[in-house]
N, C-alpha and C. Protein backbone atom coordinates (compact mmCIF):
# COMPACT_ATOMS: atom_id res chain seq x y z
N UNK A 1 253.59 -83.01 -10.65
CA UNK A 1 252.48 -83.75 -11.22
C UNK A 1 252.61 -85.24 -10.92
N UNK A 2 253.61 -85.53 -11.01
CA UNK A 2 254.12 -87.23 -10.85
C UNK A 2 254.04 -87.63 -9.40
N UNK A 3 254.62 -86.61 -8.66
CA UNK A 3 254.49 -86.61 -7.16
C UNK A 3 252.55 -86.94 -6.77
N UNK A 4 251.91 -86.10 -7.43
CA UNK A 4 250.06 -86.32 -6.82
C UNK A 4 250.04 -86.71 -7.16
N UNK A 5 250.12 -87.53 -8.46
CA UNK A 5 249.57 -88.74 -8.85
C UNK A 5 249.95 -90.09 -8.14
N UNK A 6 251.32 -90.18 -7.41
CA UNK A 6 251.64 -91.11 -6.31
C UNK A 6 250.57 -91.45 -5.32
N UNK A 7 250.95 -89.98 -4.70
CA UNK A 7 249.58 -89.39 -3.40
C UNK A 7 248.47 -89.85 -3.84
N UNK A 8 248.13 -89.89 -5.00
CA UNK A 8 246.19 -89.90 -5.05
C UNK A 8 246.60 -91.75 -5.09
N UNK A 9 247.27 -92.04 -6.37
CA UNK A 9 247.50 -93.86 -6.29
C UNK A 9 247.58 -94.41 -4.53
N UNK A 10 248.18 -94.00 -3.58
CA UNK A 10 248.17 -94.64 -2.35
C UNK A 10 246.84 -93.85 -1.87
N UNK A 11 246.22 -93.45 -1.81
CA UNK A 11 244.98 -93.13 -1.26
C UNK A 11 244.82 -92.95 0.16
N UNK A 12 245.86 -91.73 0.75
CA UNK A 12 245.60 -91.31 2.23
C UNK A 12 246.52 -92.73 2.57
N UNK A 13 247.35 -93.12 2.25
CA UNK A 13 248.36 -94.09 2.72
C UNK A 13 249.75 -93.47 3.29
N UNK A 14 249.94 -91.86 2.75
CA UNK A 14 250.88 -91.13 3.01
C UNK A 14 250.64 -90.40 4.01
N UNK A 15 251.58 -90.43 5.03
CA UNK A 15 251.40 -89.60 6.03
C UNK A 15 252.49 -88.35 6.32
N UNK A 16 253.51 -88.64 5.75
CA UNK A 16 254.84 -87.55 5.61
C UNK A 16 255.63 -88.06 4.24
N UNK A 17 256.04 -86.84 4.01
CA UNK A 17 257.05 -86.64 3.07
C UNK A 17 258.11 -86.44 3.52
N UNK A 18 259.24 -86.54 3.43
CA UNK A 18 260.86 -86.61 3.92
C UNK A 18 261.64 -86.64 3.25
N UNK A 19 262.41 -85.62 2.76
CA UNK A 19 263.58 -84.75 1.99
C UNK A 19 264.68 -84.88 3.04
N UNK A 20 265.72 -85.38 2.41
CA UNK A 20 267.11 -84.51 2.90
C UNK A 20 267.41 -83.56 2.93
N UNK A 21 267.23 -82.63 2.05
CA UNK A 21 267.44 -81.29 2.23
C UNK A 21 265.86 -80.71 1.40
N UNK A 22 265.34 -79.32 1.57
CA UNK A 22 264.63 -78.41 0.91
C UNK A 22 264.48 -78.35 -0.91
N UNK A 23 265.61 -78.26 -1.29
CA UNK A 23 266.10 -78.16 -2.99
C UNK A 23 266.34 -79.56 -3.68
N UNK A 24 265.89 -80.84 -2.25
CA UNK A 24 265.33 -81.98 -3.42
C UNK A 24 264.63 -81.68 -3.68
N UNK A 25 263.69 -81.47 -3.18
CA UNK A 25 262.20 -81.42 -3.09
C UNK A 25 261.99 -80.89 -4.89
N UNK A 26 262.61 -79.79 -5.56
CA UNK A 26 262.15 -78.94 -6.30
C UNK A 26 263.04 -78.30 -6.78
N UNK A 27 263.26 -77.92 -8.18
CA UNK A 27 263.92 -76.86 -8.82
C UNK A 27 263.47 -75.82 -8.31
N UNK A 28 262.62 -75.45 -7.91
CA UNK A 28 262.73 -73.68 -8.32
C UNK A 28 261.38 -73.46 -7.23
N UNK A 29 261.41 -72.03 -6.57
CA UNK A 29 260.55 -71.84 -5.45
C UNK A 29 259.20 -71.67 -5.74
N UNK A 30 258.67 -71.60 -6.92
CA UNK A 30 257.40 -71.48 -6.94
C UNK A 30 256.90 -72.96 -7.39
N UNK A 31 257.30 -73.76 -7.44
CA UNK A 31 256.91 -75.60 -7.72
C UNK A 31 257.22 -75.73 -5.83
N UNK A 32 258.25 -75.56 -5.35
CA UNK A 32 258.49 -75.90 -3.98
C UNK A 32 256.81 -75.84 -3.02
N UNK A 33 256.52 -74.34 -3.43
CA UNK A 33 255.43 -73.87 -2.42
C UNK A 33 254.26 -74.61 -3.43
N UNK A 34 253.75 -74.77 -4.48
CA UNK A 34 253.05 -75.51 -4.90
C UNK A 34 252.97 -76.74 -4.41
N UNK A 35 253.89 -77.63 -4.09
CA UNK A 35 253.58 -78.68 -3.89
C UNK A 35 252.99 -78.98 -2.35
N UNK A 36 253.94 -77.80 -1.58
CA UNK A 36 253.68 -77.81 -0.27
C UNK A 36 251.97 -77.40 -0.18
N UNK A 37 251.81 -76.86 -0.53
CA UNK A 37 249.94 -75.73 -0.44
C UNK A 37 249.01 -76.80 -1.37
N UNK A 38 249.59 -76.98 -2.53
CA UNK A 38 248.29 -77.30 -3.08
C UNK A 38 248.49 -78.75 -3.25
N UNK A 39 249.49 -79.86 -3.16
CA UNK A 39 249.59 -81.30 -3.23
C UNK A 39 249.99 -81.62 -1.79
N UNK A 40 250.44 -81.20 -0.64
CA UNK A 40 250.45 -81.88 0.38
C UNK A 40 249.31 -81.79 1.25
N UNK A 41 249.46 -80.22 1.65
CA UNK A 41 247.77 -79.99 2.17
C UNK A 41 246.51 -80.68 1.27
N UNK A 42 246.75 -80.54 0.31
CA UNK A 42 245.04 -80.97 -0.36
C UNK A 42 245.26 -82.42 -0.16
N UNK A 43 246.33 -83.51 0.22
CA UNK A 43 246.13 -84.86 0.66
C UNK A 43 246.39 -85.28 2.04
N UNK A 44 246.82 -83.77 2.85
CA UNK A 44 246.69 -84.37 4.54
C UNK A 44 248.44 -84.94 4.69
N UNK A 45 249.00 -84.47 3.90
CA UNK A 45 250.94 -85.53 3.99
C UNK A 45 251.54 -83.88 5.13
N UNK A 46 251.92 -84.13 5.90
CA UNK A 46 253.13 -83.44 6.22
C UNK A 46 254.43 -83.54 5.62
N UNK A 47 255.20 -82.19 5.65
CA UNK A 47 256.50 -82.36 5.02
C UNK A 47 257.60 -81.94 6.01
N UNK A 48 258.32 -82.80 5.55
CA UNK A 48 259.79 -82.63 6.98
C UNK A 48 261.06 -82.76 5.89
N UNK A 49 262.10 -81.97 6.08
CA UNK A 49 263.32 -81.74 5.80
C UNK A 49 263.84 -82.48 6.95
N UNK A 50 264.98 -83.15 6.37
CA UNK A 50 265.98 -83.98 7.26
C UNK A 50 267.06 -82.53 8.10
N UNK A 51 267.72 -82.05 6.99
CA UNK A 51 268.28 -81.10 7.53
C UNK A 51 267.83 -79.35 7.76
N UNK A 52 266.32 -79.37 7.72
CA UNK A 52 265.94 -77.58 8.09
C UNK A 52 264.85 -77.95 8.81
N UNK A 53 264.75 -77.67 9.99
CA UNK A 53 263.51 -78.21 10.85
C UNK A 53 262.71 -76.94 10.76
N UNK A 54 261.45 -77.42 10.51
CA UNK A 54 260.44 -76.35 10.23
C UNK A 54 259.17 -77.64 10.40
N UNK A 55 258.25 -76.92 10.74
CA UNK A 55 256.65 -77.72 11.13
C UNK A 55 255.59 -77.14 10.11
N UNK A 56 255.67 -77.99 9.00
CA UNK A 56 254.81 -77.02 8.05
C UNK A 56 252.94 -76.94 8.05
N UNK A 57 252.65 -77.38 9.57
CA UNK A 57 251.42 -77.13 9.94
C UNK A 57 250.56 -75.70 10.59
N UNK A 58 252.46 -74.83 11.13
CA UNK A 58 251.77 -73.99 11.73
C UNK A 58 252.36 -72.88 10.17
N UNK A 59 251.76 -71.26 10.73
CA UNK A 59 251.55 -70.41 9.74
C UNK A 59 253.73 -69.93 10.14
N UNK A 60 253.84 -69.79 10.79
CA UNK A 60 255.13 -69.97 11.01
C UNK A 60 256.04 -70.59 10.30
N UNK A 61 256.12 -72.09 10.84
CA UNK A 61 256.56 -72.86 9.33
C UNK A 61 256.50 -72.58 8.22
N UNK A 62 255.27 -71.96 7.68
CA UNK A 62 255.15 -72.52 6.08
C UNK A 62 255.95 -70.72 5.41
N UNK A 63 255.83 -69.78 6.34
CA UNK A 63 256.71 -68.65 6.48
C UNK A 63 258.38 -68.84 6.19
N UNK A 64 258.77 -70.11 7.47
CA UNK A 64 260.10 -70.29 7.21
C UNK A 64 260.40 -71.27 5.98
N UNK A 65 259.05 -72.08 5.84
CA UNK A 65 259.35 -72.63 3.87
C UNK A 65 259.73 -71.71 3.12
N UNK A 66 258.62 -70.85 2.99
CA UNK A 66 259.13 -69.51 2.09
C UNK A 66 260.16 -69.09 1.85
N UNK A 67 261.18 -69.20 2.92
CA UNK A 67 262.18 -68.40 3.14
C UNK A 67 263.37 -69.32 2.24
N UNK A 68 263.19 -70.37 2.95
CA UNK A 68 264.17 -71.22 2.49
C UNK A 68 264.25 -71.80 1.34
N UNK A 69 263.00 -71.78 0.54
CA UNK A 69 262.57 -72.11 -0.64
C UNK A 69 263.43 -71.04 -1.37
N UNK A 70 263.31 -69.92 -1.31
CA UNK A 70 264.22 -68.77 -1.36
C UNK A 70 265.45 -68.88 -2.06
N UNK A 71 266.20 -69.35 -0.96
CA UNK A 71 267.46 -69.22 -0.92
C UNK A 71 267.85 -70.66 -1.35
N UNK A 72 267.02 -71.17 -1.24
CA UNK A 72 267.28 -73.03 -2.38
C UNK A 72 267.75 -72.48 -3.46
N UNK A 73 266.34 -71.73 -4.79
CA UNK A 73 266.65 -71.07 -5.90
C UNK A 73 267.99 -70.34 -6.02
N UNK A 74 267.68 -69.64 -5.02
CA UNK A 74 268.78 -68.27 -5.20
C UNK A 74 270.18 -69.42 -5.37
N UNK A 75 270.57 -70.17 -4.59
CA UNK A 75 272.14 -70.99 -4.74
C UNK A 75 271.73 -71.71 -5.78
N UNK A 76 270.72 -72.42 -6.44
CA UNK A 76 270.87 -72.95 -7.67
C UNK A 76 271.10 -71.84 -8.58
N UNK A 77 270.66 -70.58 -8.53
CA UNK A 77 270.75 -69.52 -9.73
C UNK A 77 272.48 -69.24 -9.48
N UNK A 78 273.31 -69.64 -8.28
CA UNK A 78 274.15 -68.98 -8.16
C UNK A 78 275.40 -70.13 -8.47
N UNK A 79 274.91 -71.11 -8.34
CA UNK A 79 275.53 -72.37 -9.07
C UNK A 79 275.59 -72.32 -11.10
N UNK A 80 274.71 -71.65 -11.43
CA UNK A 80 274.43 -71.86 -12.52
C UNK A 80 275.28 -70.64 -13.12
N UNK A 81 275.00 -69.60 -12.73
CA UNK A 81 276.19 -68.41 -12.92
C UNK A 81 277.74 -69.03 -12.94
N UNK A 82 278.21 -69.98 -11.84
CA UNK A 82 279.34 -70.15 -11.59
C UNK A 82 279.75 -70.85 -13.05
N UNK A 83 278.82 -71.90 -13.12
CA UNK A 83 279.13 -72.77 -13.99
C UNK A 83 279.03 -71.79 -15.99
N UNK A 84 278.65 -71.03 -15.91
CA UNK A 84 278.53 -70.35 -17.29
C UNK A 84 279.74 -69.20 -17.08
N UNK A 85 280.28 -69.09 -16.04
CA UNK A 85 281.31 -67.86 -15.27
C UNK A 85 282.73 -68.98 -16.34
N UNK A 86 282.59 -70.45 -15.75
CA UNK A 86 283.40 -71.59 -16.13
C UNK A 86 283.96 -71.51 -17.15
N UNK A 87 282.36 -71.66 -18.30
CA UNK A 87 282.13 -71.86 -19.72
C UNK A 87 283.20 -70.55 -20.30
N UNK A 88 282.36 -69.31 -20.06
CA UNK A 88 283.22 -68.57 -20.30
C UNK A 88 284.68 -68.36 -20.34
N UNK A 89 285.03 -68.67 -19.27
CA UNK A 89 286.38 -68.29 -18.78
C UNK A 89 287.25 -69.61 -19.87
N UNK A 90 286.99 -70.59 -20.18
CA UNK A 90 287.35 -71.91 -21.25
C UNK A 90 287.25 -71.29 -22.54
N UNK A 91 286.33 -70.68 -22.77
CA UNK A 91 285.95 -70.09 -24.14
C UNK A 91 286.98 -69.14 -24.51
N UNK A 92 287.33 -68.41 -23.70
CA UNK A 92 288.48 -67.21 -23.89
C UNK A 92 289.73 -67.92 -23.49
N UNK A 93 290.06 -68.74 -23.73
CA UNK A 93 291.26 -70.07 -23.25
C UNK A 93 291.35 -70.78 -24.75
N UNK A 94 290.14 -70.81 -25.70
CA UNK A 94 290.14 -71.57 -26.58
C UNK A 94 290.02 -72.79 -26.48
N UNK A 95 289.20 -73.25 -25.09
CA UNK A 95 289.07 -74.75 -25.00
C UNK A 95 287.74 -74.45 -25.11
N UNK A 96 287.18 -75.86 -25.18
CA UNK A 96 285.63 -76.61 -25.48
C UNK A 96 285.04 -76.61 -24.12
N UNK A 97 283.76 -76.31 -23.97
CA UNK A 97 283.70 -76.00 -22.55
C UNK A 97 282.80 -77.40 -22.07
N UNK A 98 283.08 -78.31 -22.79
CA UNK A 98 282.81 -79.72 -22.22
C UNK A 98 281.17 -80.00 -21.96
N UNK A 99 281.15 -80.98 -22.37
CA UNK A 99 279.68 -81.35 -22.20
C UNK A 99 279.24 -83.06 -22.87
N UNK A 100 278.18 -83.19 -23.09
CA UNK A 100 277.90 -84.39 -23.50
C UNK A 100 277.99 -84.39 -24.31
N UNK A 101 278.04 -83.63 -25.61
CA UNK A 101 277.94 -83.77 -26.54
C UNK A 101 279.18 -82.92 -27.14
N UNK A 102 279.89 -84.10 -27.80
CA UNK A 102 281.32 -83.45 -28.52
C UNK A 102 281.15 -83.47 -30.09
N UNK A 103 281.66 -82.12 -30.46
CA UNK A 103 281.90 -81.61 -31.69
C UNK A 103 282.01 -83.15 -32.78
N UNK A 104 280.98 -83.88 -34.01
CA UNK A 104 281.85 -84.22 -34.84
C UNK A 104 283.51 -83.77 -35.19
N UNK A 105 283.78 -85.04 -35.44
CA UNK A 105 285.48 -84.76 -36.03
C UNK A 105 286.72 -84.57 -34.60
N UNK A 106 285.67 -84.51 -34.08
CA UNK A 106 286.80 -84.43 -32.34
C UNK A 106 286.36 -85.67 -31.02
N UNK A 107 287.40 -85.95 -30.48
CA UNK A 107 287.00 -87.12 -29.17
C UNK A 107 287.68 -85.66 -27.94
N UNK A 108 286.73 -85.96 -26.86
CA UNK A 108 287.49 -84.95 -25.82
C UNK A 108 288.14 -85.69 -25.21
N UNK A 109 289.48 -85.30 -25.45
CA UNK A 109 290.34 -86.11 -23.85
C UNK A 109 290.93 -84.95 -23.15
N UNK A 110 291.18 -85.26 -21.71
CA UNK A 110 292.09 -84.77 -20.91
C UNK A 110 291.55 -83.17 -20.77
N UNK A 111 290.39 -82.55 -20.95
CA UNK A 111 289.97 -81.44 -21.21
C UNK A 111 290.08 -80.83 -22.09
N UNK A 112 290.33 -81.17 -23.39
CA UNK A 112 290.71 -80.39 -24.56
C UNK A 112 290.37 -81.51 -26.11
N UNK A 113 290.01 -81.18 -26.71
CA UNK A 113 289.59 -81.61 -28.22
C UNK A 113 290.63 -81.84 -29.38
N UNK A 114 290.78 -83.23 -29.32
CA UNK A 114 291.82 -83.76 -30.14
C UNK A 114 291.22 -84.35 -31.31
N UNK A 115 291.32 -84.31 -32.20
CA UNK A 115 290.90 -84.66 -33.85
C UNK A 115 290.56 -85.95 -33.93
N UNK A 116 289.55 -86.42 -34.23
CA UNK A 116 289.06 -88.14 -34.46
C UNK A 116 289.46 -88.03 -36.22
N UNK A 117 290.30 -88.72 -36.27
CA UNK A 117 290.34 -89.24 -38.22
C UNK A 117 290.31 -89.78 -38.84
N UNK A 118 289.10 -90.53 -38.26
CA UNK A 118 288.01 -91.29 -39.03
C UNK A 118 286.86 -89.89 -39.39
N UNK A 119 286.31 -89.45 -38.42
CA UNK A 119 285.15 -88.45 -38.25
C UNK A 119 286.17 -87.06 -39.23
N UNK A 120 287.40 -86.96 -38.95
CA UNK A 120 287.81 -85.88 -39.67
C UNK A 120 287.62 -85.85 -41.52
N UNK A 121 288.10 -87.43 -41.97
CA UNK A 121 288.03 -87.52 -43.05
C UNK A 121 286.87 -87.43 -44.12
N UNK A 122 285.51 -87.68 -42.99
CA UNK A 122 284.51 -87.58 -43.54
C UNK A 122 284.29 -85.92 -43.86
N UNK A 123 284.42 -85.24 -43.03
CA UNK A 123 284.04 -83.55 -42.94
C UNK A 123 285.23 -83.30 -44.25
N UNK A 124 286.39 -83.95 -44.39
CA UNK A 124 287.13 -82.97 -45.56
C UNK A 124 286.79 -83.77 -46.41
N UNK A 125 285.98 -84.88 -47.15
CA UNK A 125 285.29 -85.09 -47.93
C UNK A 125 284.17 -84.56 -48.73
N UNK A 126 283.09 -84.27 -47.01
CA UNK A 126 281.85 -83.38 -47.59
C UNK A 126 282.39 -82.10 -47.85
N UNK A 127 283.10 -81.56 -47.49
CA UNK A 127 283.88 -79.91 -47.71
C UNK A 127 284.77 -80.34 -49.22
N UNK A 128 284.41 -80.90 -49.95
CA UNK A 128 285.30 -81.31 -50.93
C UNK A 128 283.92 -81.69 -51.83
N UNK A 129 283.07 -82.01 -51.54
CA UNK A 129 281.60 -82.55 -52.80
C UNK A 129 281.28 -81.03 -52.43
N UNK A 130 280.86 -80.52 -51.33
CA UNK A 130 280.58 -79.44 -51.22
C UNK A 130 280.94 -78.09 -52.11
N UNK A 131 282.23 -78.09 -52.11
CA UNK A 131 282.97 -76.98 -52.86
C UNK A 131 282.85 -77.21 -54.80
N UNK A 132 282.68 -78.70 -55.13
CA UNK A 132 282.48 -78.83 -56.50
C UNK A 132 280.87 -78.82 -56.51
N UNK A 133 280.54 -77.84 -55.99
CA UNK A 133 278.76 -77.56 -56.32
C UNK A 133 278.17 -79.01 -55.85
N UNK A 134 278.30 -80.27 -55.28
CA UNK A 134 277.76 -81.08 -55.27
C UNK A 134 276.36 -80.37 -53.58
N UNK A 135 275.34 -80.95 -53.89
CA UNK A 135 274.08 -80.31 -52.64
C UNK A 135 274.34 -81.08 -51.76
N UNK A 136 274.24 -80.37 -50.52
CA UNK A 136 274.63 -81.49 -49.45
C UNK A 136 273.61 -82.27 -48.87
N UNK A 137 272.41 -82.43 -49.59
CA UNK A 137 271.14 -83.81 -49.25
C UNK A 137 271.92 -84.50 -50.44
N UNK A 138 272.68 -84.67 -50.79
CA UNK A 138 273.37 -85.61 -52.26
C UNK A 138 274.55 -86.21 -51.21
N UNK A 139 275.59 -84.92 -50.92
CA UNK A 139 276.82 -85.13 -49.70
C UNK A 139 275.77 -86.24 -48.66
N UNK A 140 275.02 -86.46 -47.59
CA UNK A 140 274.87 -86.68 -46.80
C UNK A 140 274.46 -88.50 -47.71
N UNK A 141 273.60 -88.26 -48.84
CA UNK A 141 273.87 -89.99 -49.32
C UNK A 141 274.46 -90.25 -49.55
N UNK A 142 275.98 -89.80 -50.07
CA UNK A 142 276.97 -90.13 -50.34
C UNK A 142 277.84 -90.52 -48.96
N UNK A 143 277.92 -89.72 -48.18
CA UNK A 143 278.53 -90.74 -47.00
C UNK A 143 277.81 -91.86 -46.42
N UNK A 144 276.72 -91.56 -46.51
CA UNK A 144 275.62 -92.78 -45.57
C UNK A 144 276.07 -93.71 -46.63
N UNK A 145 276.18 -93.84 -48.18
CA UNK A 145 275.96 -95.25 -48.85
C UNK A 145 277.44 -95.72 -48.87
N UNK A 146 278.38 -95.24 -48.10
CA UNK A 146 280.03 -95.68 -48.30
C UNK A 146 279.92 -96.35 -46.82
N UNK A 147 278.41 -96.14 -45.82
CA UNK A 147 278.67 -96.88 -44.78
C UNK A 147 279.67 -95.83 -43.43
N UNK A 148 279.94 -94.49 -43.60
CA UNK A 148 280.79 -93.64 -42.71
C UNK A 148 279.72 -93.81 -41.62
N UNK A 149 280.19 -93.52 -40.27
CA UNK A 149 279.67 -93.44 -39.12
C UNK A 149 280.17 -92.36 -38.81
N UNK A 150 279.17 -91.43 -37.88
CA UNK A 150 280.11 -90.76 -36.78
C UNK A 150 279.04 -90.63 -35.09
N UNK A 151 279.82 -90.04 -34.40
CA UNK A 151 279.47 -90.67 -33.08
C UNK A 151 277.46 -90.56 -33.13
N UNK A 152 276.98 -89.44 -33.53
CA UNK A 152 275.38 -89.15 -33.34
C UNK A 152 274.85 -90.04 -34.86
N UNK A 153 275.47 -91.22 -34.96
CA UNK A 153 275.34 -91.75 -36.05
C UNK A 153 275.19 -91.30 -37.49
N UNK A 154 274.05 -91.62 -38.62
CA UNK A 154 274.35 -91.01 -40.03
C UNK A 154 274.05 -89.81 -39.98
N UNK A 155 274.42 -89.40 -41.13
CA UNK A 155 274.84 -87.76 -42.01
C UNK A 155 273.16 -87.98 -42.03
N UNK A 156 273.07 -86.32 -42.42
CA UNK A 156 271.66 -85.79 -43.49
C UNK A 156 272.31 -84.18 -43.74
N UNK A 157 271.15 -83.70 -44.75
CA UNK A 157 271.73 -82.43 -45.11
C UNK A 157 272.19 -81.71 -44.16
N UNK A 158 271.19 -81.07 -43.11
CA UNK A 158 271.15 -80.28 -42.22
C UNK A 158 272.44 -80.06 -41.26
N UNK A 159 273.08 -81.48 -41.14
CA UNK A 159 274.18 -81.88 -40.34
C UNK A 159 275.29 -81.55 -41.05
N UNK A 160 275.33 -81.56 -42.56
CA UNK A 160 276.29 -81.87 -43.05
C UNK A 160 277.04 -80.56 -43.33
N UNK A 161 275.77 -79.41 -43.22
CA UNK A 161 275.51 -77.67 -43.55
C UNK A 161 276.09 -77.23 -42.25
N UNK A 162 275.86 -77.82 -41.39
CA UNK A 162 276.31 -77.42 -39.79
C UNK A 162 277.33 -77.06 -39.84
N UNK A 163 278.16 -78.88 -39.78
CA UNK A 163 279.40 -79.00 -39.73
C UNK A 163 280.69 -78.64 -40.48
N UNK A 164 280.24 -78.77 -41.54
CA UNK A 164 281.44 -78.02 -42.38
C UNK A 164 281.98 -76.85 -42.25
N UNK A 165 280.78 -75.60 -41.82
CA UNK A 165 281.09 -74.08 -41.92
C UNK A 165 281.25 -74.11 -40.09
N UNK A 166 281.42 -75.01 -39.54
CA UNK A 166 281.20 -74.79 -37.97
C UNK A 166 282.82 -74.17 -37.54
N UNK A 167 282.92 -73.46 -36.74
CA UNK A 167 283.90 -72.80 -36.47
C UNK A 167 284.85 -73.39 -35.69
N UNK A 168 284.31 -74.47 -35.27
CA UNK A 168 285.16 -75.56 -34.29
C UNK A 168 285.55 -76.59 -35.26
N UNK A 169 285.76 -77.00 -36.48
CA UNK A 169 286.48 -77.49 -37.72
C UNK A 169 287.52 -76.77 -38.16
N UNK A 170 287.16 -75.51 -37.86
CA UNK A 170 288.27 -74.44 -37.94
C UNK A 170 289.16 -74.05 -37.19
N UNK A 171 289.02 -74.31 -36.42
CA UNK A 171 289.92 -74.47 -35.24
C UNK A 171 289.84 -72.89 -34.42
N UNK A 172 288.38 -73.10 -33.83
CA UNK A 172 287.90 -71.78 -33.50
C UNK A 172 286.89 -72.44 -32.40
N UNK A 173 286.42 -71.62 -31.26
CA UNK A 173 285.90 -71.94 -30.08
C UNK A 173 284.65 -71.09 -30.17
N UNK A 174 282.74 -71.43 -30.55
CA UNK A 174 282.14 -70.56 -30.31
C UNK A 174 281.28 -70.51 -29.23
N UNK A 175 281.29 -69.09 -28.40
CA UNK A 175 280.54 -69.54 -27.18
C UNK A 175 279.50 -67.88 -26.94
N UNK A 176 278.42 -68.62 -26.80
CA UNK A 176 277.72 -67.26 -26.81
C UNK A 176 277.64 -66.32 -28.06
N UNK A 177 278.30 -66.50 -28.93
CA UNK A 177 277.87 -65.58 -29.87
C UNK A 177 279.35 -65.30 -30.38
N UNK A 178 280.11 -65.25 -29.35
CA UNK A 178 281.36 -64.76 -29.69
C UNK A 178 282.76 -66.02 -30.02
N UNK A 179 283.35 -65.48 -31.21
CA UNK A 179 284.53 -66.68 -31.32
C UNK A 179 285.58 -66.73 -31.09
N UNK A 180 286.64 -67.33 -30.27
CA UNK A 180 287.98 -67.38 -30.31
C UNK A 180 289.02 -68.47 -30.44
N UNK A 181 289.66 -67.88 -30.98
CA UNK A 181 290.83 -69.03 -31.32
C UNK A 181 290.99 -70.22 -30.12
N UNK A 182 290.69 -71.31 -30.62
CA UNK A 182 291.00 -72.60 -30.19
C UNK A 182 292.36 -73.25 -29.99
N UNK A 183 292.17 -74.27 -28.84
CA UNK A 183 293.52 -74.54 -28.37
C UNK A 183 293.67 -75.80 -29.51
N UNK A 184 292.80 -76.42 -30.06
CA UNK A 184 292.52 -77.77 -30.60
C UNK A 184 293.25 -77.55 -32.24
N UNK A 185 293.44 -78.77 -32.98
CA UNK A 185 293.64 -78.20 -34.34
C UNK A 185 292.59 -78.60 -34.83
N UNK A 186 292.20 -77.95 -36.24
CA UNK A 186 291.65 -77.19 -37.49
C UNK A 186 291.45 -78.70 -38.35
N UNK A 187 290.38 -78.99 -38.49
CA UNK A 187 290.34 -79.97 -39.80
C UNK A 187 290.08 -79.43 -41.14
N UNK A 188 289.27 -78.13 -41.17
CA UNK A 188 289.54 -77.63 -42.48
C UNK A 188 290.29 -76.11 -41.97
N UNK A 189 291.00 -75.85 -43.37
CA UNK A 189 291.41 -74.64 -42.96
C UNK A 189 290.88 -73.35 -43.30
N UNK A 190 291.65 -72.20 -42.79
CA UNK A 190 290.20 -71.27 -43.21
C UNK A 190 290.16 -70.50 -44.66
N UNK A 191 290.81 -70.54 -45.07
CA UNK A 191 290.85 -70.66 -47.01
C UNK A 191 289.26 -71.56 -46.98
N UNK A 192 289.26 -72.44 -47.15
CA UNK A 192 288.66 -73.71 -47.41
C UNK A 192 287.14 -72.89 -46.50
N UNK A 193 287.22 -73.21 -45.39
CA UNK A 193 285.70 -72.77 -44.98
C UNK A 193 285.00 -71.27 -45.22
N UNK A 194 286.30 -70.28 -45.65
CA UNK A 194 285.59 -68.92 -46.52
C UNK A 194 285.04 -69.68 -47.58
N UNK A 195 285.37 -69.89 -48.19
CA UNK A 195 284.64 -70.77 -49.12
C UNK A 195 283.57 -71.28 -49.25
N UNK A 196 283.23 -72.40 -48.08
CA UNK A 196 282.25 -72.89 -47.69
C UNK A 196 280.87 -71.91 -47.41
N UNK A 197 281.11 -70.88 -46.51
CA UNK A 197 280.30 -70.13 -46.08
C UNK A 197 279.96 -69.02 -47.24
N UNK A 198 281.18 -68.74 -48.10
CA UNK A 198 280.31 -68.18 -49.25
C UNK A 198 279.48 -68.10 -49.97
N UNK A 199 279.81 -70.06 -50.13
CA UNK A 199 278.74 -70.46 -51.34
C UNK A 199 277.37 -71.31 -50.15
N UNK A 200 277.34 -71.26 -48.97
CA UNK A 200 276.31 -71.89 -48.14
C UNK A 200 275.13 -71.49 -48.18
């Protein structure tokens, strides 16, 4: 969409398009051939790959687009397998299978999840108002008005319900559905989060 709206803004000012490879061009093969059929043809742009020579004027070409459009997807689908093949294989290791976004109560270093305790002390706090019946939209003003931080900034209920019963406080790895023992340590223990999840 962003791409024709370029095309229409230069007004027949474009005369080719030029990719390094096929799978800039596009995630996925049915946006690929869209753009080729219905946003290049409908503005007159030819398209050229740096590295797959193909002439996408004749019926030939736009045949060997097809093809290669193809097999663009197919190695991104097969990249994406690898990388969840990864996840997995970490998950049954008991490590964190890394990402942008790290667990409250943990900093990732070195590939593995080491305890922040600043962020820890807050979680065995709310697991502590929590357990004396206190509601955790009460827990979550109670840390916000003492001024606690943690990395996705302030508490609210929802967060506070998350984290406490989360299995990675426990010193547990969940991935897909399934949990296993973690290489990391435990900020609450699991006495303490049966608990939690009883009364949640």
């Amino acid at each position: 969409e962003e791409l024709e709206k370029i095309l229409e803004a230069q007004n027949k000012k474009v005369d080719m398009v030029l990719v390094y490879k096929l799978d800039r061009l596009s995630r996925s093969q049915k946006d690929t051939l869209y753009l080729i059929e219905d946003v290049f043809d409908k503005h007159n742009v030819a398209f050229s790959s740096m590295t797959e020579n193909f002439d996408t004027s004749t019926p030939f070409g736009k045949a060997v687009l097809g093809v290669l459009a193809v097999f663009a997807q197919l190695e991104r689908e097969k990249i994406k397998e690898r990388t969840m093949d990864g996840k997995d294989a970490r998950a049954k290791e008991g490590l964190w299978h890394g990402s942008s976004y790290v667990p409250t109560g943990y900093d990732y270093v070195d590939g593995k999840l080491k305890i922040n305790e600043y962020e820890a002390m807050q979680i065995r706090e709310a697991a502590d108002l929590f357990l004396n019946m206190t509601p955790v939209r009460s827990i979550a003003r109670i840390l916000n008005e003492k001024g606690y931080k943690r990395k996705g900034g302030e508490w609210d209920a929802k967060l506070v319900n998350r984290v406490i019963a989360s299995p990675v406080v426990g010193g547990k790895i969940q991935h897909r559905d399934k949990i296993y023992e973690g290489q990391h340590d435990a900020i609450l223990d699991e006495k303490t989060q049966k608990k939690i999840r009883k009364n949640a």
